[in-house]
C-alpha atoms as a PDB file:
ATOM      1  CA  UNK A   1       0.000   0.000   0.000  1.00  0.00           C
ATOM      2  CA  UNK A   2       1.518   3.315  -0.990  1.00  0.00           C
ATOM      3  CA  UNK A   3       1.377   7.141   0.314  1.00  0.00           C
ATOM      4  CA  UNK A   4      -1.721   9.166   0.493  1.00  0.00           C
ATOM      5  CA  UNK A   5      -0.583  11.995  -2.630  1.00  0.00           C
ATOM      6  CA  UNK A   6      -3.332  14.480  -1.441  1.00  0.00           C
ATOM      7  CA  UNK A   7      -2.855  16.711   1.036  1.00  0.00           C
ATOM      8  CA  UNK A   8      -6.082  17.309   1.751  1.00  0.00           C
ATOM      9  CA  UNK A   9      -6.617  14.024   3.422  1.00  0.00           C
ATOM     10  CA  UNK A  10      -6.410  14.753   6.817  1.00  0.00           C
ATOM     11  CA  UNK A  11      -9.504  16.713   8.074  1.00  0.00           C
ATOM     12  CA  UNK A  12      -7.565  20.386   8.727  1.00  0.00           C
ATOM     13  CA  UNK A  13      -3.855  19.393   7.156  1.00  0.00           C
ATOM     14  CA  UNK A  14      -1.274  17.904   9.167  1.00  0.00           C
ATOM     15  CA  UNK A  15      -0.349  15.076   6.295  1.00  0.00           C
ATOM     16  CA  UNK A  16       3.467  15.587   7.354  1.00  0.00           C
ATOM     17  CA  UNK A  17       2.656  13.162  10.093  1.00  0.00           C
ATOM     18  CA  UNK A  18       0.861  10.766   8.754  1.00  0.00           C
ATOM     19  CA  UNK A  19       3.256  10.462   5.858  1.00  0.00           C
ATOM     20  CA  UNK A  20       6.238  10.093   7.854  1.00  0.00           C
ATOM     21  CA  UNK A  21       4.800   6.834   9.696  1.00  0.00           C
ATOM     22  CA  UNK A  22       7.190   4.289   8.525  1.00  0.00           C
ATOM     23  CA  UNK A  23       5.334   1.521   5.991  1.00  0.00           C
ATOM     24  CA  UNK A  24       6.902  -1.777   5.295  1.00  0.00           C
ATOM     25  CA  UNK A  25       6.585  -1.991   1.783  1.00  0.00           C
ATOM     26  CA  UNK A  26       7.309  -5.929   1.869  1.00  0.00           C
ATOM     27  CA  UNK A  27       4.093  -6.496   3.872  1.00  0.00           C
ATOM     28  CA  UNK A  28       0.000  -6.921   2.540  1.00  0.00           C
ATOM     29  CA  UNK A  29      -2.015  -4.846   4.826  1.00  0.00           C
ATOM     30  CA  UNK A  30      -4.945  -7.110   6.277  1.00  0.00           C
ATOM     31  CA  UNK A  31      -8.195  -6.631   8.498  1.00  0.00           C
ATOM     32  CA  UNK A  32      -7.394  -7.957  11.978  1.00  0.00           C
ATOM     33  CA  UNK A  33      -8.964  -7.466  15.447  1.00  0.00           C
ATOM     34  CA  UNK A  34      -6.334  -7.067  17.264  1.00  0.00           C
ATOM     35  CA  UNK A  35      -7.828  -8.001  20.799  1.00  0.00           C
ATOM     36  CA  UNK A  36      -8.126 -11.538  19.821  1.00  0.00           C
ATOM     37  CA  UNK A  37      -5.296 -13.938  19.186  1.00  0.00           C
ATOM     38  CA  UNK A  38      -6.085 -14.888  16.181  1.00  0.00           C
ATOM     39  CA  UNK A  39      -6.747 -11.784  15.049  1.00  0.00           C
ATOM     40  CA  UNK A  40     -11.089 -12.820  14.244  1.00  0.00           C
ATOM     41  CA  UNK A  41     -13.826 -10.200  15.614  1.00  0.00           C
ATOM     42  CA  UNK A  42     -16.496 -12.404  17.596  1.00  0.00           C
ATOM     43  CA  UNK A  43     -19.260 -10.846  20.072  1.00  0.00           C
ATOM     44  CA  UNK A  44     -17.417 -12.751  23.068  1.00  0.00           C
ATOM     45  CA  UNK A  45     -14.011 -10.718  22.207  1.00  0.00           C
ATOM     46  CA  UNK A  46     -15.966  -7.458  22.027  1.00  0.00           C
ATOM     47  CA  UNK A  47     -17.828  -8.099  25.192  1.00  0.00           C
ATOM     48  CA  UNK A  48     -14.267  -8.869  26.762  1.00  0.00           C
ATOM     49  CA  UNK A  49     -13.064  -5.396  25.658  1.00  0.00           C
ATOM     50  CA  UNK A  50     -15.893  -3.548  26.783  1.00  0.00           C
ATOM     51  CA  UNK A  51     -15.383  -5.900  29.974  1.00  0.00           C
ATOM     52  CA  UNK A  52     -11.841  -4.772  30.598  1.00  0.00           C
ATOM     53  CA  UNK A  53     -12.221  -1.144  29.613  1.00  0.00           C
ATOM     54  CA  UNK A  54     -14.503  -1.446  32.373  1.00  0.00           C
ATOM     55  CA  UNK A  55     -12.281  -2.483  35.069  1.00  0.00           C
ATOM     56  CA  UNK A  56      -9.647  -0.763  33.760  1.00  0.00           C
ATOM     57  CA  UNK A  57     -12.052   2.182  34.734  1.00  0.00           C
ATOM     58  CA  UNK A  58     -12.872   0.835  38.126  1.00  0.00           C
ATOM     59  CA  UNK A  59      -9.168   0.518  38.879  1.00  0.00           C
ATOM     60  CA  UNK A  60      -8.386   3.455  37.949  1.00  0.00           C
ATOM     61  CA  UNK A  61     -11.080   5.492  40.205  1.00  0.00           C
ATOM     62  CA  UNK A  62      -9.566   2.823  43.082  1.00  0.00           C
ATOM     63  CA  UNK A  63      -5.678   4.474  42.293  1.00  0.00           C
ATOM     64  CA  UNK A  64      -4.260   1.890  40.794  1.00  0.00           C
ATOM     65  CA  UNK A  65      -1.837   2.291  37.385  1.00  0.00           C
ATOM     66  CA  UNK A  66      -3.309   1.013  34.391  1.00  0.00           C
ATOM     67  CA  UNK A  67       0.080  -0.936  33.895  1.00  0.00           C
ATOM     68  CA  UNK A  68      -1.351  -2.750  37.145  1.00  0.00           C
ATOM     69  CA  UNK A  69      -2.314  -6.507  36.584  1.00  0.00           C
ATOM     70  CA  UNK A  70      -6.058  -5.767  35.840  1.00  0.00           C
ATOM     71  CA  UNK A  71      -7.057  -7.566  39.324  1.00  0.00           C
ATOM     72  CA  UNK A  72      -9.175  -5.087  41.438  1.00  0.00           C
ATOM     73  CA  UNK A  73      -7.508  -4.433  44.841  1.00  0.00           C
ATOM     74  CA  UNK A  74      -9.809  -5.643  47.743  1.00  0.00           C
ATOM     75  CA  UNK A  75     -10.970  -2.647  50.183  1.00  0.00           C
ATOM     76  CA  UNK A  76      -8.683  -2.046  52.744  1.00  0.00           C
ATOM     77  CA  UNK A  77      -5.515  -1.588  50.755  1.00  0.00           C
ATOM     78  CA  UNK A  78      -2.899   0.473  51.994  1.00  0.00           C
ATOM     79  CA  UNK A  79      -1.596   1.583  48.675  1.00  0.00           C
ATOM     80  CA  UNK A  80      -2.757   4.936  50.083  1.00  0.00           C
ATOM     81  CA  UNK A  81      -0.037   5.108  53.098  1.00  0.00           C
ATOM     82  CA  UNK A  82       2.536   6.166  49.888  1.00  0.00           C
ATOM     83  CA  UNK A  83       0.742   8.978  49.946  1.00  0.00           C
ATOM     84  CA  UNK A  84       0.983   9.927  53.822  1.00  0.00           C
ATOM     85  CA  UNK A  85       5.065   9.246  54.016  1.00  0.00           C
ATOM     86  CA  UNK A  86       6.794  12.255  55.405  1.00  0.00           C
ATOM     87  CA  UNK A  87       8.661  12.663  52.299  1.00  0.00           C
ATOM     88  CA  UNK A  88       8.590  15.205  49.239  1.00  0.00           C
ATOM     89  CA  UNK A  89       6.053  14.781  46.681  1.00  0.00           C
ATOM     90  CA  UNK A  90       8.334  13.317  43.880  1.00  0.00           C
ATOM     91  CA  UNK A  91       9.719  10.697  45.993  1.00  0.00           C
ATOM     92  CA  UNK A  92       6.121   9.310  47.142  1.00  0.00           C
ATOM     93  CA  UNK A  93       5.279   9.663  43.307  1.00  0.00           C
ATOM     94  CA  UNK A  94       8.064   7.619  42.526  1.00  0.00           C
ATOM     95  CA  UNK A  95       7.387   4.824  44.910  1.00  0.00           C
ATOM     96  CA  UNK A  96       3.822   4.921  43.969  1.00  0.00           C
ATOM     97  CA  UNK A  97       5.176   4.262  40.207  1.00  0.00           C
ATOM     98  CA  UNK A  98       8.011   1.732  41.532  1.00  0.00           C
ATOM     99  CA  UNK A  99       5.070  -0.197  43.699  1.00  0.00           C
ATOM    100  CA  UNK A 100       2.746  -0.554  40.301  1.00  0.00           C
ATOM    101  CA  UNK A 101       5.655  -1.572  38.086  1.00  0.00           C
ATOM    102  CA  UNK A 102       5.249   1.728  35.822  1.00  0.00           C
ATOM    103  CA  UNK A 103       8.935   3.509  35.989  1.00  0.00           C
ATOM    104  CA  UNK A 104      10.168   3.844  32.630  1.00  0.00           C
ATOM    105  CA  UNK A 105      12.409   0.504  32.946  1.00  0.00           C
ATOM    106  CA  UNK A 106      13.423  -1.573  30.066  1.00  0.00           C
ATOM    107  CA  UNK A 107      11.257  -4.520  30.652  1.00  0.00           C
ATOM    108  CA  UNK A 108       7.968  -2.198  30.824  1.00  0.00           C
ATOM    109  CA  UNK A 109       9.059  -0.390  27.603  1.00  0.00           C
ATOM    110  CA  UNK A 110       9.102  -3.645  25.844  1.00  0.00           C
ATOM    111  CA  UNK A 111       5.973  -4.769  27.190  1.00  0.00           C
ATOM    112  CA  UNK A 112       4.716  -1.805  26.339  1.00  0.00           C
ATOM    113  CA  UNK A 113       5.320  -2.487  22.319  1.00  0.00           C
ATOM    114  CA  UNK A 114       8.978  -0.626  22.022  1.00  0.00           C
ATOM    115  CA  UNK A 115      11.421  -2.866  20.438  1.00  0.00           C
ATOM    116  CA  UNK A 116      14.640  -2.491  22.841  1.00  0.00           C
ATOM    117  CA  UNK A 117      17.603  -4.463  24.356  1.00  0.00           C
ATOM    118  CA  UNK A 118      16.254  -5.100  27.484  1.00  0.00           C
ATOM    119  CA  UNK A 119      19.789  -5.791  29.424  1.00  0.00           C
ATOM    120  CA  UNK A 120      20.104  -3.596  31.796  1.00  0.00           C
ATOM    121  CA  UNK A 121      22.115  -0.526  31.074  1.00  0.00           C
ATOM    122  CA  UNK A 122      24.571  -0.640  33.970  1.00  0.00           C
ATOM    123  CA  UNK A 123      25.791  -4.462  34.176  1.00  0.00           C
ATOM    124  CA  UNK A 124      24.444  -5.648  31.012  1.00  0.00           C
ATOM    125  CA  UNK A 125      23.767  -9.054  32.378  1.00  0.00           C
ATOM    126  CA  UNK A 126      20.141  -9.329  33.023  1.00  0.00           C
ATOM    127  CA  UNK A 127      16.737  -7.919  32.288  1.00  0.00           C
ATOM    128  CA  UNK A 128      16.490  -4.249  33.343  1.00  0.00           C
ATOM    129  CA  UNK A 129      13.247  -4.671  35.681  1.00  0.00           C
ATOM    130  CA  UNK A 130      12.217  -2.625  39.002  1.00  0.00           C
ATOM    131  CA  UNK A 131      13.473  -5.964  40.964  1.00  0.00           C
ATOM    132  CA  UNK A 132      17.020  -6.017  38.974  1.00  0.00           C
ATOM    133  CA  UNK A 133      17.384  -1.917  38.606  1.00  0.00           C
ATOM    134  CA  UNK A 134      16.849  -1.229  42.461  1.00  0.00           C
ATOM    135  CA  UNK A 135      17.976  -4.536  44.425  1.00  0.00           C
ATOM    136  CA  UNK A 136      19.530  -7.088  41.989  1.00  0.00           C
ATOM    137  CA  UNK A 137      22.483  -5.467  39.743  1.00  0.00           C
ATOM    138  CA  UNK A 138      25.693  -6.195  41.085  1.00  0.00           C
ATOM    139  CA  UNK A 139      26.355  -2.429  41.327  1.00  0.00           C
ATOM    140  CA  UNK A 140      23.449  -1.624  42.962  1.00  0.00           C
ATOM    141  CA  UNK A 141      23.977  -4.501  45.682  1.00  0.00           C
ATOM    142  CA  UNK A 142      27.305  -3.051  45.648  1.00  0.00           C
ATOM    143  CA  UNK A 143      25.381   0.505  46.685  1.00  0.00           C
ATOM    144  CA  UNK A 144      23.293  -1.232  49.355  1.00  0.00           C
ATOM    145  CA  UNK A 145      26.592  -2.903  50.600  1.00  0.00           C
ATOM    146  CA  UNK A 146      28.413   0.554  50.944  1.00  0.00           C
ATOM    147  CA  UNK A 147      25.095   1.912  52.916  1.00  0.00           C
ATOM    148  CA  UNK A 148      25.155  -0.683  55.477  1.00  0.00           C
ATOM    149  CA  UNK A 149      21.801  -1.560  54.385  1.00  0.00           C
ATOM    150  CA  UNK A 150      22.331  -5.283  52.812  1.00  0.00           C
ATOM    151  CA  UNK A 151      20.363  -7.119  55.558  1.00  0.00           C
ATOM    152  CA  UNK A 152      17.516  -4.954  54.304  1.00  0.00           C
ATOM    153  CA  UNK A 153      17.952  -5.449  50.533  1.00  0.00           C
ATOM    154  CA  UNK A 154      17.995  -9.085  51.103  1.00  0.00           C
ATOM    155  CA  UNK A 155      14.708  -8.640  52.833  1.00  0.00           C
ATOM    156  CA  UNK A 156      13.060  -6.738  50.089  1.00  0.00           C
ATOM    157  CA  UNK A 157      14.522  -9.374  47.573  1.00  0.00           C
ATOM    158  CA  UNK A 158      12.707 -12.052  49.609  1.00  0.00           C
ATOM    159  CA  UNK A 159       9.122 -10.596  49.018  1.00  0.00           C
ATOM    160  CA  UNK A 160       7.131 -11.578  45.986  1.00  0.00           C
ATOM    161  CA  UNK A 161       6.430  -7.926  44.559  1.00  0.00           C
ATOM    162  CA  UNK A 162       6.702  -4.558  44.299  1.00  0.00           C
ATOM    163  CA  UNK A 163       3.364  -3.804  45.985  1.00  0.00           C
ATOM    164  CA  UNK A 164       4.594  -5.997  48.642  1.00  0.00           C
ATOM    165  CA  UNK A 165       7.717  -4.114  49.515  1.00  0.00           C
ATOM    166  CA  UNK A 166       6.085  -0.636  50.261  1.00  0.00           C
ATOM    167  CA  UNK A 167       4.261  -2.638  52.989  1.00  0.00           C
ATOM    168  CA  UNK A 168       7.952  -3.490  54.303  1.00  0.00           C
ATOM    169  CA  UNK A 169       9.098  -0.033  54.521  1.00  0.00           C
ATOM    170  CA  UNK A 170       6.859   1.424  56.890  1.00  0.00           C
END
């Protein structure tokens, strides 16, 4: 499929944009619903969209990221103590990000459609994840070591998540 030639086909201009989205010229274009794996529109696949755009919704009015797992948090959380730490705004922002796995890491880039190396940056050994970037890396254990804090990252290491490990810190 080639490049739109008019410029008028883009209600109020802006063509430039559209025509500098990369096409793969070695590829057929083909219909495809993309929220089914094999790519078929059925009634149950739509219902599951409208489904999830619903809780989606509901987890977002509850606080949670929309990078969170989907699961609705029972009442009663404490995701909300983040929020009361005696601590500037950025840093509770940032462990409210770190807790629902949405930093800008390399793992959550990738997941997120980006094609990237997802090594980390620093060691270049493993997967750059909130786990590896903040408690794993040999140079950050290295950090933790110099602090006199290793007892603690070994504790934090021991817990199953993120969401977990906020709890742990209070």
């Amino acid at each position: 499929m080639g490049q739109p030639t008019d410029k008028g086909c883009v209600l109020g201009g802006g063509c430039e944009t559209y025509l500098g989205i990369p096409i793969k010229n070695d590829m057929e274009d083909l219909v495809a619903w993309h929220y089914d794996k094999k790519g078929l529109f059925s009634v149950k696949s739509a219902y599951h969209v409208l489904d999830d755009g619903r809780n989606r919704e509901q987890s977002r009015q509850m606080g949670e990221s929309s990078s969170s797992s989907g699961q609705i948090r029972p009442e009663g959380s404490d995701w909300k103590r983040i929020w009361k730490l005696n601590c500037p705004p950025k840093i509770r922002h940032f462990f409210w990000r770190f807790t629902h796995n949405s930093l800008p890491l390399r793992q959550n880039i990738a997941r997120r459609g980006m094609e990237i190396d997802t090594r980390c940056p620093v060691c270049g050994r493993l997967d750059e994840d909130g786990g590896h970037c903040f408690l794993k890396c040999k140079y950050v254990r290295e950090c933790w070591r110099a602090l006199n804090l290793e007892d603690v990252r070994l504790k934090l290491c021991e817990l199953p998540s993120a969401k977990s490990r906020h709890i742990f810190l209070h």
